[in-house]
N, C-alpha and C. Protein backbone atom coordinates (compact mmCIF):
# COMPACT_ATOMS: atom_id res chain seq x y z
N UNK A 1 1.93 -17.23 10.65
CA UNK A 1 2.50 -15.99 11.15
C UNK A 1 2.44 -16.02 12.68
N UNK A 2 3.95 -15.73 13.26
CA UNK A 2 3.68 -16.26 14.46
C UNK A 2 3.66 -15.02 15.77
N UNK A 3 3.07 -13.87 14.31
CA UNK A 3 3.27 -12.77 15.50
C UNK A 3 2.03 -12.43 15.71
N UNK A 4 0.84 -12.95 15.10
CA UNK A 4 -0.50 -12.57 16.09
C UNK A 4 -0.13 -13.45 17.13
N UNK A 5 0.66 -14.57 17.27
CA UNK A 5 0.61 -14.91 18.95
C UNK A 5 1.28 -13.63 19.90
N UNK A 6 2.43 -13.90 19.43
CA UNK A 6 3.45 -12.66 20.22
C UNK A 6 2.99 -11.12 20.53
N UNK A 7 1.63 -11.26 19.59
CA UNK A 7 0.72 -9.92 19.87
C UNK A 7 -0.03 -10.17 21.01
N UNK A 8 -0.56 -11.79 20.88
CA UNK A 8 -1.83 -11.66 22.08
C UNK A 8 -1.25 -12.06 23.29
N UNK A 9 0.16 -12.40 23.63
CA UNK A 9 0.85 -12.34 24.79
C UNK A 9 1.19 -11.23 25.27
N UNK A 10 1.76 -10.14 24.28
CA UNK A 10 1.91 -8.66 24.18
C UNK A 10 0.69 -8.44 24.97
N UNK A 11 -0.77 -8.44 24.44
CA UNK A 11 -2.15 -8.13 25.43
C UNK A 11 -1.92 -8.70 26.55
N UNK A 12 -1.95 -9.71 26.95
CA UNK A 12 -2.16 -10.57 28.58
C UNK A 12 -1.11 -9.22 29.45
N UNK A 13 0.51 -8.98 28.61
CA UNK A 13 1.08 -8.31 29.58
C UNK A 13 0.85 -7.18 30.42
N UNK A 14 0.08 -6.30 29.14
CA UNK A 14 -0.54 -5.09 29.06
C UNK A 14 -1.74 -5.43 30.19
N UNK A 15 -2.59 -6.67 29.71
CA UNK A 15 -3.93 -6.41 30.95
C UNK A 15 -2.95 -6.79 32.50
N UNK A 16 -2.12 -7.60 32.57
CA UNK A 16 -1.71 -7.57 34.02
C UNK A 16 -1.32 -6.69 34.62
N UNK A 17 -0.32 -5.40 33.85
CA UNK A 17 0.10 -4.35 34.08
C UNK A 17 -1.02 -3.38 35.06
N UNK A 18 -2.04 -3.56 33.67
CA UNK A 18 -3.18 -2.61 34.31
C UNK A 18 -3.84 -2.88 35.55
N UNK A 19 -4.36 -4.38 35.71
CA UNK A 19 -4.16 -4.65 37.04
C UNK A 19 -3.46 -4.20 37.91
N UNK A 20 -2.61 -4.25 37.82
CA UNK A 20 -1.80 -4.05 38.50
C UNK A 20 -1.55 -2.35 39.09
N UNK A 21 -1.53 -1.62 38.06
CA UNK A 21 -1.30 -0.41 38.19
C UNK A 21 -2.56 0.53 38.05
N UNK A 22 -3.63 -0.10 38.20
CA UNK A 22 -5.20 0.94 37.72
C UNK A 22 -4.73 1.85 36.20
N UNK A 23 -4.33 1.36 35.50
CA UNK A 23 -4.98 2.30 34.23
C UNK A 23 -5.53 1.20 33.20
N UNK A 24 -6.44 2.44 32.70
CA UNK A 24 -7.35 1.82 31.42
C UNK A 24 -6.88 1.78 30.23
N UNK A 25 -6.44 2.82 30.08
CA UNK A 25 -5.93 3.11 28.52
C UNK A 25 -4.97 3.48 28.32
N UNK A 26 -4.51 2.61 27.02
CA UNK A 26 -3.04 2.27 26.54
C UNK A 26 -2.65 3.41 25.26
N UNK A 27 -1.63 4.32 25.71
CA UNK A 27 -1.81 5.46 24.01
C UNK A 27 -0.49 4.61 23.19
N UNK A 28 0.25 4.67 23.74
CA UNK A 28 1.85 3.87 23.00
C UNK A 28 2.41 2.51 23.58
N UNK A 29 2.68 1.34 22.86
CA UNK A 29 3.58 0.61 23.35
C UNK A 29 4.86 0.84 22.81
N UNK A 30 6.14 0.81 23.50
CA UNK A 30 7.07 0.61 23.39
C UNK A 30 7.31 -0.58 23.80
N UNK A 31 8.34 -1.38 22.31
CA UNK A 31 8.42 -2.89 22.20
C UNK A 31 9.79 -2.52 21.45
N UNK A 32 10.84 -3.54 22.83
CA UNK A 32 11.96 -4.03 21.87
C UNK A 32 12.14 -5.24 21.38
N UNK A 33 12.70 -5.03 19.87
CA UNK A 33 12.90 -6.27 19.01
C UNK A 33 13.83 -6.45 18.43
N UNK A 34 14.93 -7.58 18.92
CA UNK A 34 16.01 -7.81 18.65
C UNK A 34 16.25 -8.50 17.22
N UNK A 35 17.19 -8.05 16.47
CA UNK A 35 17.28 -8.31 15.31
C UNK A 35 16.86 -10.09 14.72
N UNK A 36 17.76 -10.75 15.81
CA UNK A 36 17.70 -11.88 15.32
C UNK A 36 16.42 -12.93 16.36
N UNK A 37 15.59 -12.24 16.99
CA UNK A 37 14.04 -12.77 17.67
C UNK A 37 13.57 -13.45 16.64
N UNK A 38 13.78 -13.47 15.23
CA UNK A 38 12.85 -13.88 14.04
C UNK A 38 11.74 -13.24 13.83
N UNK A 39 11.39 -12.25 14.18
CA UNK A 39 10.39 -11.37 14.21
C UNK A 39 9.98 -10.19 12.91
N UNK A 40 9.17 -9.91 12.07
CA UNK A 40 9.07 -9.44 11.09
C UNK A 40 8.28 -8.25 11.50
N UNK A 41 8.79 -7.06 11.66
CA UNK A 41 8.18 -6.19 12.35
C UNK A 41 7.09 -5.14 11.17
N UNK A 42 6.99 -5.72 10.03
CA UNK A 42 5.90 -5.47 9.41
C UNK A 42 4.71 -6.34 10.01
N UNK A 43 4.54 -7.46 9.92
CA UNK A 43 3.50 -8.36 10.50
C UNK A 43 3.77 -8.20 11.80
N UNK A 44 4.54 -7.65 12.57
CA UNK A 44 3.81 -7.31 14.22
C UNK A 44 2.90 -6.52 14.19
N UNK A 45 3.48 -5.48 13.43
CA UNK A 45 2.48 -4.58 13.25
C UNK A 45 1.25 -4.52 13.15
N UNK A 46 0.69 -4.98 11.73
CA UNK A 46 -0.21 -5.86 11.48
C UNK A 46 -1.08 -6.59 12.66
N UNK A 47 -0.28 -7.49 13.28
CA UNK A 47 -0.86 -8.52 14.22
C UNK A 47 -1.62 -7.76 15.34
N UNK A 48 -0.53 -6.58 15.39
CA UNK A 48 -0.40 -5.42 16.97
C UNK A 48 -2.09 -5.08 16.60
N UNK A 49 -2.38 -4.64 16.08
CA UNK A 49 -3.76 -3.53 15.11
C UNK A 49 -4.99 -4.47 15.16
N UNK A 50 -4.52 -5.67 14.67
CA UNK A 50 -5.41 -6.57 14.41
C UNK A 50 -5.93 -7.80 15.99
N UNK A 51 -4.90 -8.17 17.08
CA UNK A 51 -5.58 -7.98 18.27
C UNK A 51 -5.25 -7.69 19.19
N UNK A 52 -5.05 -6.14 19.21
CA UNK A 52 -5.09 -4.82 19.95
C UNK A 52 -7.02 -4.58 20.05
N UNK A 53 -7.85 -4.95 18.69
CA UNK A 53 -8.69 -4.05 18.77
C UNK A 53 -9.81 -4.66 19.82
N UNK A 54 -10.68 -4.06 20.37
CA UNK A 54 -11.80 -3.64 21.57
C UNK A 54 -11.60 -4.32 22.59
N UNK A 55 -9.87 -4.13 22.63
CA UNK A 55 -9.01 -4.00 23.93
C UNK A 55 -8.81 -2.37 24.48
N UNK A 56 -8.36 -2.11 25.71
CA UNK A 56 -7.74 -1.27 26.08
C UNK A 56 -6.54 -0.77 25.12
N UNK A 57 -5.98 -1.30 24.68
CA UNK A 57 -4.96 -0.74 23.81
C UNK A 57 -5.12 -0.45 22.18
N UNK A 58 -6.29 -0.56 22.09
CA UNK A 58 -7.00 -0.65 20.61
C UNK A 58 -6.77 0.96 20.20
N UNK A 59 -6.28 1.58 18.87
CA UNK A 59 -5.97 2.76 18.57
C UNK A 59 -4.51 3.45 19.10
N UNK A 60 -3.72 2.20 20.18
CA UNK A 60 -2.54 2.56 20.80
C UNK A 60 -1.42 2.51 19.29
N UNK A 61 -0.15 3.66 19.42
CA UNK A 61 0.82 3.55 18.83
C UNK A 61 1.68 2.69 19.20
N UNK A 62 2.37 1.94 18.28
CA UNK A 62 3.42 0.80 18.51
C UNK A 62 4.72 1.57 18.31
N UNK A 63 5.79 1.63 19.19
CA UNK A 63 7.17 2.06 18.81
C UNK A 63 7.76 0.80 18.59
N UNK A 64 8.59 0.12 17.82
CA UNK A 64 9.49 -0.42 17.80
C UNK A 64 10.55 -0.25 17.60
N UNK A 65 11.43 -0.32 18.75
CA UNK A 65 12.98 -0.20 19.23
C UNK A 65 13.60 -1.65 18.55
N UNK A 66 14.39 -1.01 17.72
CA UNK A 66 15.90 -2.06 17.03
C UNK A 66 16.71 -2.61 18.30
N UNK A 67 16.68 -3.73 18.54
CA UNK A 67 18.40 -4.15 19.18
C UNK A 67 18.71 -4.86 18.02
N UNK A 68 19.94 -4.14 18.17
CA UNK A 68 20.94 -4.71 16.99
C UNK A 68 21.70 -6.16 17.82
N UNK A 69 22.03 -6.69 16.77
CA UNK A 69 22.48 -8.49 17.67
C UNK A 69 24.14 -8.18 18.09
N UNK A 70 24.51 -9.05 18.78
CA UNK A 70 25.36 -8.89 19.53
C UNK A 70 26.52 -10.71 19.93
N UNK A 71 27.34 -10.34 19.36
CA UNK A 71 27.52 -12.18 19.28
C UNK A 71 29.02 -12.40 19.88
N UNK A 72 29.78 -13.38 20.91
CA UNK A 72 31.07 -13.29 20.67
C UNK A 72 31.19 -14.94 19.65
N UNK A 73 32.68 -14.74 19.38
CA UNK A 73 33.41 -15.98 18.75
C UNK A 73 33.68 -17.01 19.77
N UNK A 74 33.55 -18.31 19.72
CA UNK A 74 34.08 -19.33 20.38
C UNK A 74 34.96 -19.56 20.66
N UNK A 75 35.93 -19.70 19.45
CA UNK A 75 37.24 -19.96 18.49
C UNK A 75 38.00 -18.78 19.14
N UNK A 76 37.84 -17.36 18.85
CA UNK A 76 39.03 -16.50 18.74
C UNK A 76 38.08 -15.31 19.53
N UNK A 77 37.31 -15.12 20.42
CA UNK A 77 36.61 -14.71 21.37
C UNK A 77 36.83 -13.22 20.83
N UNK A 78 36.17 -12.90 19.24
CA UNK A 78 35.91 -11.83 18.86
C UNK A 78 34.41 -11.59 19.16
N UNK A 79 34.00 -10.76 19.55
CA UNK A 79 32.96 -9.75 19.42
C UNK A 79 32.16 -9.06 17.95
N UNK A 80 30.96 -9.64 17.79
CA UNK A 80 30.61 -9.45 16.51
C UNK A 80 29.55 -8.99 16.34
N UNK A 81 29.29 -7.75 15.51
CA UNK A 81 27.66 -7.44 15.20
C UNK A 81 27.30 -7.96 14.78
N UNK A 82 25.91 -8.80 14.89
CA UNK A 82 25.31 -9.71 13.48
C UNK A 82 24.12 -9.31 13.47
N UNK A 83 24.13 -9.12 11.90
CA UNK A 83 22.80 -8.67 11.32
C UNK A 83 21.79 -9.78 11.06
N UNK A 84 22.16 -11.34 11.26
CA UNK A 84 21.28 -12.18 11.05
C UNK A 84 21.95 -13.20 12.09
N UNK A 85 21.26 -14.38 12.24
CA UNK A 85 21.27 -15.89 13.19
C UNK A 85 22.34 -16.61 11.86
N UNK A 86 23.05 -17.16 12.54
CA UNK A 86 24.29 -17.97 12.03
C UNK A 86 25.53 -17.59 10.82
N UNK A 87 25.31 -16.43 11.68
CA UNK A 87 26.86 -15.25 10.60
C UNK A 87 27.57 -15.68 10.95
N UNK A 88 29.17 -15.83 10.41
CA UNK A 88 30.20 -16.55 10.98
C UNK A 88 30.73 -15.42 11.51
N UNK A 89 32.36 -15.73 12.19
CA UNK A 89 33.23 -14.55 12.77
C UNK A 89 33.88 -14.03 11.64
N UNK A 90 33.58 -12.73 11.36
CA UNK A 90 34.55 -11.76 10.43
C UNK A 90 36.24 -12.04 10.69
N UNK A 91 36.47 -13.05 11.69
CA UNK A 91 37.90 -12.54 12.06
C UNK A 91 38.44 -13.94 11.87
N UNK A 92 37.61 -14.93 12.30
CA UNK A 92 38.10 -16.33 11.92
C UNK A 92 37.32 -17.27 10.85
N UNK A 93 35.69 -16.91 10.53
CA UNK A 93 35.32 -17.45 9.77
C UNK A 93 34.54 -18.46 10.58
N UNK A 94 34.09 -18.94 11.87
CA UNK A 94 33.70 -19.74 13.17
C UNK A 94 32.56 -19.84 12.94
N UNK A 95 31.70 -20.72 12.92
CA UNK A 95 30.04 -20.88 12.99
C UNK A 95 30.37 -22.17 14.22
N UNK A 96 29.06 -22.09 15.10
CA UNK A 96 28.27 -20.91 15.71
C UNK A 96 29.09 -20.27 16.45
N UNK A 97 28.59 -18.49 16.78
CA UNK A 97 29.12 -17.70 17.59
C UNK A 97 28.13 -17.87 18.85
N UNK A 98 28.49 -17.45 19.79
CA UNK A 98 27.11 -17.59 21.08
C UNK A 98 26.47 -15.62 21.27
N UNK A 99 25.35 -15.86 21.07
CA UNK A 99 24.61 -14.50 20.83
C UNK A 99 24.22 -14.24 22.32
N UNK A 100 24.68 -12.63 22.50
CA UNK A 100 24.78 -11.65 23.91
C UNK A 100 23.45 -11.11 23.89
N UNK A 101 22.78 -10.56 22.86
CA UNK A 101 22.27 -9.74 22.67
C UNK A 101 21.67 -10.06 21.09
N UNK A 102 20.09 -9.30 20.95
CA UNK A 102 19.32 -8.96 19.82
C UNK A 102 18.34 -10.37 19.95
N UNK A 103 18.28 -11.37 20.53
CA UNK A 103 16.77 -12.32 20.88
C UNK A 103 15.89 -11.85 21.34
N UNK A 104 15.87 -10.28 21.98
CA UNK A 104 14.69 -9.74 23.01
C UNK A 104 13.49 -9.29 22.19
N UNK A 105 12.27 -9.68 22.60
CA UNK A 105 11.17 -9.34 22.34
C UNK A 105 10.13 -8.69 23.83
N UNK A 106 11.08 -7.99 23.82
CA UNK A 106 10.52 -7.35 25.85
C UNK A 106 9.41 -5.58 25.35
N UNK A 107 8.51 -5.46 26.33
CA UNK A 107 7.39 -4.70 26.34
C UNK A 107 8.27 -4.00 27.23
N UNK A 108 8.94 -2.55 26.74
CA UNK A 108 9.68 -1.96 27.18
C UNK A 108 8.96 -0.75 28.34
N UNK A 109 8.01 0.02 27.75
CA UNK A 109 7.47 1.24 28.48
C UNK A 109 5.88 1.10 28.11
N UNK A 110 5.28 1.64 28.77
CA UNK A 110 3.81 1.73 28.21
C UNK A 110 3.36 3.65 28.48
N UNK A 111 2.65 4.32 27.36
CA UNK A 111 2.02 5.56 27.81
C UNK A 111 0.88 5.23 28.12
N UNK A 112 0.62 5.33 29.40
CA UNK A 112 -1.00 4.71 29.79
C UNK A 112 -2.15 5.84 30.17
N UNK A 113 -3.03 6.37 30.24
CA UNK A 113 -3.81 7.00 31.31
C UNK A 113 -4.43 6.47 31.95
């Protein structure tokens, strides 16, 4: 499971922040996660809880924000929502499309005191 890593990088960001900005304590992360990151946002969860704890952010709420994916066509330079990594074009049938959008796994806002 490769999201207790993506959790304990999630921490490093959070402690530089705080450095950075003097606060101690973390009440919410806001985390966007793009559909097709490969990311299973049940086991972030999980991961988030598990090493979050007797950190600063230990007892913090996790928001997770959807980006929906975002792809054009090669072939016939349609524009495509994709709900998964290697959907073809609805319009020509094209594998691969080149993806705009929905890889992000970015630490969007923090509620800190």
């Amino acid at each position: 499971m490769h999201e207790i890593s993506l959790c304990q990088s999630i921490l490093k960001i959070i402690e530089q922040q705080a450095a950075q900005q003097n606060f101690s304590c973390v009440k919410t992360v806001f985390l966007e996660v793009g559909r097709l990151a490969g990311v299973e946002p049940d086991a972030l969860r999980f991961g988030f809880d598990a090493v979050m704890k007797g950190s600063m952010v230990e007892g913090a709420r996790l928001e997770i924000i959807d980006v929906s994916g975002l792809a054009v066509c090669l072939r016939c330079n349609n524009r495509v929502d994709m709900k998964q990594r290697f959907d073809a074009c609805p319009a020509c049938g094209d594998i691969p499309l080149l993806i705009e959008k929905g890889e992000e796994l970015r630490v969007k806002e923090l509620e800190v005191e």
